[in-house]
PDB file of N, CA and C in Angstrom:
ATOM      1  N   UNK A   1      42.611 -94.085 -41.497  1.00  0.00           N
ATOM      2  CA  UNK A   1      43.169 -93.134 -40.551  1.00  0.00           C
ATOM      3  C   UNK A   1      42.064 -92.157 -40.138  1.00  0.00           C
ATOM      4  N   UNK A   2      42.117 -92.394 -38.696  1.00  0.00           N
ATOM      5  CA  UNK A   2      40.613 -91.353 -38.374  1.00  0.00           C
ATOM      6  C   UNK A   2      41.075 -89.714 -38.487  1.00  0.00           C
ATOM      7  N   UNK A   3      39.735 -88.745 -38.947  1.00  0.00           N
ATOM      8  CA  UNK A   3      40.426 -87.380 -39.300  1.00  0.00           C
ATOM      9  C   UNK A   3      39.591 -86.452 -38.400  1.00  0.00           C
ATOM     10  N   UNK A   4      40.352 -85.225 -38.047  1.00  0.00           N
ATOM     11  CA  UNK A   4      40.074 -84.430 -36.818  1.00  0.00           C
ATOM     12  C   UNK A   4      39.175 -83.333 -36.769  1.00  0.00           C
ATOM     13  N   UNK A   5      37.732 -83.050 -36.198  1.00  0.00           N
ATOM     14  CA  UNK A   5      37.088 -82.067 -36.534  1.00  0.00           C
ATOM     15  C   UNK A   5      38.585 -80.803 -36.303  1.00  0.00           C
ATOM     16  N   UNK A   6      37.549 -79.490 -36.858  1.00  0.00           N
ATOM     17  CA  UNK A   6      38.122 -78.144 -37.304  1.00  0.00           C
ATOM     18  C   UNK A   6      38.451 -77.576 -36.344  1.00  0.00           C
ATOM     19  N   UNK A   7      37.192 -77.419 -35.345  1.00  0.00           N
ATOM     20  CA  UNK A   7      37.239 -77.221 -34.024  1.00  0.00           C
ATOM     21  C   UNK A   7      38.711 -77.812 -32.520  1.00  0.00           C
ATOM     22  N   UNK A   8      38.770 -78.847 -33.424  1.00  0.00           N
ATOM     23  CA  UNK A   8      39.729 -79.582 -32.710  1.00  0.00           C
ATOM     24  C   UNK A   8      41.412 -79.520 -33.051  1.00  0.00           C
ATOM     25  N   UNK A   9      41.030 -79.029 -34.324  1.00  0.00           N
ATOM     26  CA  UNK A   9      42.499 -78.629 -34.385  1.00  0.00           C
ATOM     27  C   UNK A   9      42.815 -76.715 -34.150  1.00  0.00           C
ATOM     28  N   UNK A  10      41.659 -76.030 -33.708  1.00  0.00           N
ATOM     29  CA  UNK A  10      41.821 -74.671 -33.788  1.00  0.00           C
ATOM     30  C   UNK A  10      42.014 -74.962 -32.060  1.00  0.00           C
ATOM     31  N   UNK A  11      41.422 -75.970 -31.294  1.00  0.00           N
ATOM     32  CA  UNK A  11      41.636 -75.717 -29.994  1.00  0.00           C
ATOM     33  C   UNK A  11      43.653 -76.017 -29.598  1.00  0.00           C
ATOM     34  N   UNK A  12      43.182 -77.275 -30.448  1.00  0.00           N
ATOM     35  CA  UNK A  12      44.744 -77.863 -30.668  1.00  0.00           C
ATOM     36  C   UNK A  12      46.040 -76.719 -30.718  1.00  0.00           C
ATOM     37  N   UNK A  13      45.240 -75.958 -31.523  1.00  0.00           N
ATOM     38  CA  UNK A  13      46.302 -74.420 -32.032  1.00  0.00           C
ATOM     39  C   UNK A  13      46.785 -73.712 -31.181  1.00  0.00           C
ATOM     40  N   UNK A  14      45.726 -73.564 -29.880  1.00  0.00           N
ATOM     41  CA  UNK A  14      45.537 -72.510 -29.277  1.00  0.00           C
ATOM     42  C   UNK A  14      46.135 -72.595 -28.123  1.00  0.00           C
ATOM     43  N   UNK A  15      45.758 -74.123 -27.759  1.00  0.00           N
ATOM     44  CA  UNK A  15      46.803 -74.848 -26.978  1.00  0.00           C
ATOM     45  C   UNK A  15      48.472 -74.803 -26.887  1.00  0.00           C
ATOM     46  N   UNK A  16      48.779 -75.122 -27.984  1.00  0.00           N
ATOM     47  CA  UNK A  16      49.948 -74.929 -28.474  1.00  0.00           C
ATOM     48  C   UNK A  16      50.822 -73.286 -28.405  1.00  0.00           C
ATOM     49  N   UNK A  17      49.949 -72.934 -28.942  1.00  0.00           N
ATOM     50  CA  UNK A  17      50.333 -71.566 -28.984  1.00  0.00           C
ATOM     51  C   UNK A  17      50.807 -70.872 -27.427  1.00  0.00           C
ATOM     52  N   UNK A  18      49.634 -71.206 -26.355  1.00  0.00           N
ATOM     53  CA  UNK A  18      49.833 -70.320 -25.302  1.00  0.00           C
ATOM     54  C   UNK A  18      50.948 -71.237 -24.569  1.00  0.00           C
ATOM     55  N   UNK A  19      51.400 -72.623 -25.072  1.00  0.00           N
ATOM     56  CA  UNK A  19      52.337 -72.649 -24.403  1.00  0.00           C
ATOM     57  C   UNK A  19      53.547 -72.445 -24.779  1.00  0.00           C
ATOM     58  N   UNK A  20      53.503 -72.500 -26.371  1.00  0.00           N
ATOM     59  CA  UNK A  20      55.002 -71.231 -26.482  1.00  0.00           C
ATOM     60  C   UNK A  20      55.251 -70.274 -26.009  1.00  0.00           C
ATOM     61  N   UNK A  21      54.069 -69.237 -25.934  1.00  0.00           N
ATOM     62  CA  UNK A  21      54.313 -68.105 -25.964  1.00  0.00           C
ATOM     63  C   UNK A  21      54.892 -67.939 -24.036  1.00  0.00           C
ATOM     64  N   UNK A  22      54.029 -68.701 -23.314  1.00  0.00           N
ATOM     65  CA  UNK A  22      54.416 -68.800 -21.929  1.00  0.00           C
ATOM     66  C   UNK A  22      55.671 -69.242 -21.692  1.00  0.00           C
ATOM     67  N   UNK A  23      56.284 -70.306 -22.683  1.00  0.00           N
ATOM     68  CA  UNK A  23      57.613 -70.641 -22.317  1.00  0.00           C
ATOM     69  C   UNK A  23      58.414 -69.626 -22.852  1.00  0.00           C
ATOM     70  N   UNK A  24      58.546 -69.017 -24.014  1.00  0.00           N
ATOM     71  CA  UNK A  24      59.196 -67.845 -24.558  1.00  0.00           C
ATOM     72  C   UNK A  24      59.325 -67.086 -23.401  1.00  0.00           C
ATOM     73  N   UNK A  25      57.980 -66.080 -22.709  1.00  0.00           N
ATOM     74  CA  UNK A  25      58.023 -65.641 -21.454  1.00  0.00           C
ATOM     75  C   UNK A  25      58.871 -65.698 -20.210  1.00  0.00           C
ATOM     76  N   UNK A  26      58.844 -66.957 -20.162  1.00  0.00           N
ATOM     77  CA  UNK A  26      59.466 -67.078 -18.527  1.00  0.00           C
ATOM     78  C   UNK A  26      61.131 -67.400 -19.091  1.00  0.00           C
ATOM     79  N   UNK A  27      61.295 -67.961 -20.325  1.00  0.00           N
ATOM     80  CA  UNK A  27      62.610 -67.756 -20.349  1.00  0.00           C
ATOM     81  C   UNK A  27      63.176 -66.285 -20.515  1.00  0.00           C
ATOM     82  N   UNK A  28      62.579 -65.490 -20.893  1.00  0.00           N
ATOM     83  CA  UNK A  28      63.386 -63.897 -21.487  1.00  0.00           C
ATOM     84  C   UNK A  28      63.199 -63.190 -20.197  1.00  0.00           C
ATOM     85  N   UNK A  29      62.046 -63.675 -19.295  1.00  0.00           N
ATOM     86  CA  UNK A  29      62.166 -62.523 -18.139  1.00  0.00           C
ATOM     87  C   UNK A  29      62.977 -63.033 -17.316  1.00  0.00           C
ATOM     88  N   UNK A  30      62.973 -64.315 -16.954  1.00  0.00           N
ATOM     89  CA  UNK A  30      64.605 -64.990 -16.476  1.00  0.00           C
ATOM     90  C   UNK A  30      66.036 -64.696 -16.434  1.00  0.00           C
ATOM     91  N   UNK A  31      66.441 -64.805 -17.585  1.00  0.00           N
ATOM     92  CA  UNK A  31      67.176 -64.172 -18.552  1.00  0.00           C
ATOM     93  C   UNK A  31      67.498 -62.411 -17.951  1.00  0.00           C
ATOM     94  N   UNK A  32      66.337 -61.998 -18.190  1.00  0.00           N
ATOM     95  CA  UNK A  32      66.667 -60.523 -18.183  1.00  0.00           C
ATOM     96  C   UNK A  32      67.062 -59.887 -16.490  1.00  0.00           C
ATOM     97  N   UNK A  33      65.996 -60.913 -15.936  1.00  0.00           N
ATOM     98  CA  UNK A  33      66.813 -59.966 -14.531  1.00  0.00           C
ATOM     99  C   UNK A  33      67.874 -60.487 -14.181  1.00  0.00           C
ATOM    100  N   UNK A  34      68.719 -61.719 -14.600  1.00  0.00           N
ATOM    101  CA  UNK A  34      69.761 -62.080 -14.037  1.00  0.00           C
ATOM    102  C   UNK A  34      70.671 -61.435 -15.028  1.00  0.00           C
ATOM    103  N   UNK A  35      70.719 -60.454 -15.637  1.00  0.00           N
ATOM    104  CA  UNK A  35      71.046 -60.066 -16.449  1.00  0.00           C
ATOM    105  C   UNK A  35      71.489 -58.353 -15.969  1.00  0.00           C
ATOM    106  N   UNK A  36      69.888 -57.663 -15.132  1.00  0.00           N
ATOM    107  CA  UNK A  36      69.607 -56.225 -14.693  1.00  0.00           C
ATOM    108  C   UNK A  36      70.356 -56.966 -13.240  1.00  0.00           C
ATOM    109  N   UNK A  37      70.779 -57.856 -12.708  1.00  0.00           N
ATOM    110  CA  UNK A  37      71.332 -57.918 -11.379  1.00  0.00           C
ATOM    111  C   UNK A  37      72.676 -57.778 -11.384  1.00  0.00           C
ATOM    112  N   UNK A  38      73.571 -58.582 -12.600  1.00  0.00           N
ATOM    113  CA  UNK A  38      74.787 -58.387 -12.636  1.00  0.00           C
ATOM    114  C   UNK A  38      75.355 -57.097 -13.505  1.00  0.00           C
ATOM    115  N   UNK A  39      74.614 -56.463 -14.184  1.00  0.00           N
ATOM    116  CA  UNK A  39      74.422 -54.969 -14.696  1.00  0.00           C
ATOM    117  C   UNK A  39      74.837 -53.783 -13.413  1.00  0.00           C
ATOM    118  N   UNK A  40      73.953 -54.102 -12.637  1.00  0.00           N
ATOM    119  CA  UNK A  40      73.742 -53.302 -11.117  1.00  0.00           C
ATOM    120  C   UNK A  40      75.098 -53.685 -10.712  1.00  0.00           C
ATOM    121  N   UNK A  41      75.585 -54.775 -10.700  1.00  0.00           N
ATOM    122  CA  UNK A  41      76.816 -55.005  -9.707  1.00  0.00           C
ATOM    123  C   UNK A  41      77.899 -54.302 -10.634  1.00  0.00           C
ATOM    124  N   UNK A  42      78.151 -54.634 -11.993  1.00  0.00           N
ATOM    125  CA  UNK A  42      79.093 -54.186 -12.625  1.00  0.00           C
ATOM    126  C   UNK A  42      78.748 -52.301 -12.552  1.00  0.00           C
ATOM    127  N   UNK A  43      77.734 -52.228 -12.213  1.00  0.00           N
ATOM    128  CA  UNK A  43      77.635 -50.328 -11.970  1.00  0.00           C
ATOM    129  C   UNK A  43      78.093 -49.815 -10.650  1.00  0.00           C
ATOM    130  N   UNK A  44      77.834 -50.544  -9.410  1.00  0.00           N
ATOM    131  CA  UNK A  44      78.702 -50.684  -8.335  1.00  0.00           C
ATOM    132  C   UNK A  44      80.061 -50.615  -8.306  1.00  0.00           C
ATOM    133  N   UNK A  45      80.628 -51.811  -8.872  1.00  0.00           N
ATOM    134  CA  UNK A  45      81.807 -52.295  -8.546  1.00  0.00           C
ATOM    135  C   UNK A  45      82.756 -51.096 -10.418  1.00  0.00           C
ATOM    136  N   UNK A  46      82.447 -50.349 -11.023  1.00  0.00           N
ATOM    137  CA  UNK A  46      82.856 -50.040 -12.048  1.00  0.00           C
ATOM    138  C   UNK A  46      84.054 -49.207 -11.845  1.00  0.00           C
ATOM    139  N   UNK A  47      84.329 -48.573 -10.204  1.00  0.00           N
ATOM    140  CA  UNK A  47      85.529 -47.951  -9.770  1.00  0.00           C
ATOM    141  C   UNK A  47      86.656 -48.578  -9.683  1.00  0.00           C
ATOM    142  N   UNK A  48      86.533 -50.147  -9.596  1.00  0.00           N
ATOM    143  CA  UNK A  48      87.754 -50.908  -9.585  1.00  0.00           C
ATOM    144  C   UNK A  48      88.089 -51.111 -10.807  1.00  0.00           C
ATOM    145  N   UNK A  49      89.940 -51.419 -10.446  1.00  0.00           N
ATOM    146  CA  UNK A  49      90.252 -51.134 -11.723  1.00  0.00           C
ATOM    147  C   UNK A  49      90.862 -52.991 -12.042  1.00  0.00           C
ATOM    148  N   UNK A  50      91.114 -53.323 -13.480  1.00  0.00           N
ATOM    149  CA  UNK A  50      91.422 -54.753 -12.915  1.00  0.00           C
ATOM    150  C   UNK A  50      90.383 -55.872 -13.102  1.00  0.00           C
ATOM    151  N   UNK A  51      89.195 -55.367 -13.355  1.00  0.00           N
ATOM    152  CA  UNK A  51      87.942 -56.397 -12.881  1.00  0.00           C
ATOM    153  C   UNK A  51      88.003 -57.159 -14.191  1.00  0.00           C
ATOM    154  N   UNK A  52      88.491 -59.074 -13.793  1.00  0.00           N
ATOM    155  CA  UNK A  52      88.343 -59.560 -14.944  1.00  0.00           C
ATOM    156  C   UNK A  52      87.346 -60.470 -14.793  1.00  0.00           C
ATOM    157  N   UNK A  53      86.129 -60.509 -15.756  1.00  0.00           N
ATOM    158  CA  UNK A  53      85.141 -61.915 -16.069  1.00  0.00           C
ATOM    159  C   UNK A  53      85.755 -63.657 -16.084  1.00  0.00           C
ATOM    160  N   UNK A  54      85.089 -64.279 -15.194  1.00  0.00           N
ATOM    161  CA  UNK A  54      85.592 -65.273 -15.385  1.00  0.00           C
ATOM    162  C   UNK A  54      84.229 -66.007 -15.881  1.00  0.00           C
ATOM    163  N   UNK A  55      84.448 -66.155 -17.191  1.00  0.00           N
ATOM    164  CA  UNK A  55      83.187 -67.113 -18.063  1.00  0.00           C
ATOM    165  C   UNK A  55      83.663 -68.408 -17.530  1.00  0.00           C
ATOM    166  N   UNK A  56      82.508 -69.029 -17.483  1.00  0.00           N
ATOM    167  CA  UNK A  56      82.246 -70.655 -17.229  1.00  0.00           C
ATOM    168  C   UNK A  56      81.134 -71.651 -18.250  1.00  0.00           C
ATOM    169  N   UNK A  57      81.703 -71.905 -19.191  1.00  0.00           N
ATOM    170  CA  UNK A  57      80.609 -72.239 -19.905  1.00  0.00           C
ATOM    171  C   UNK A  57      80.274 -73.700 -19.749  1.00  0.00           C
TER     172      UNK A  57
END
């Protein structure tokens, strides 16, 4: 079984790493403004009385 310089697994690492950390990223800021958009609406609309969520999962 062939074995991997040091170098190659620290690039390997690094690799890895920035693409968690980028996917972590774009999911939470995703997430968050569709999140600060319906926030805003429920601060708008908070005079009505009545307002029921309809979850859709």
């Amino acid at each position: 079984m062939p074995q991997m310089a040091p170098i190659n697994w620290l690039s390997l690492f690094f690799v890895m790493s920035t693409t968690f950390l980028m996917f972590n990223l774009l999911n939470y800021f995703s997430f968050s403004l569709n999140m600060s958009k319906t926030n805003n609406n429920y601060i708008i609309n908070k005079n009505e009385k009545n307002k029921s969520f309809n979850w859709k999962w």
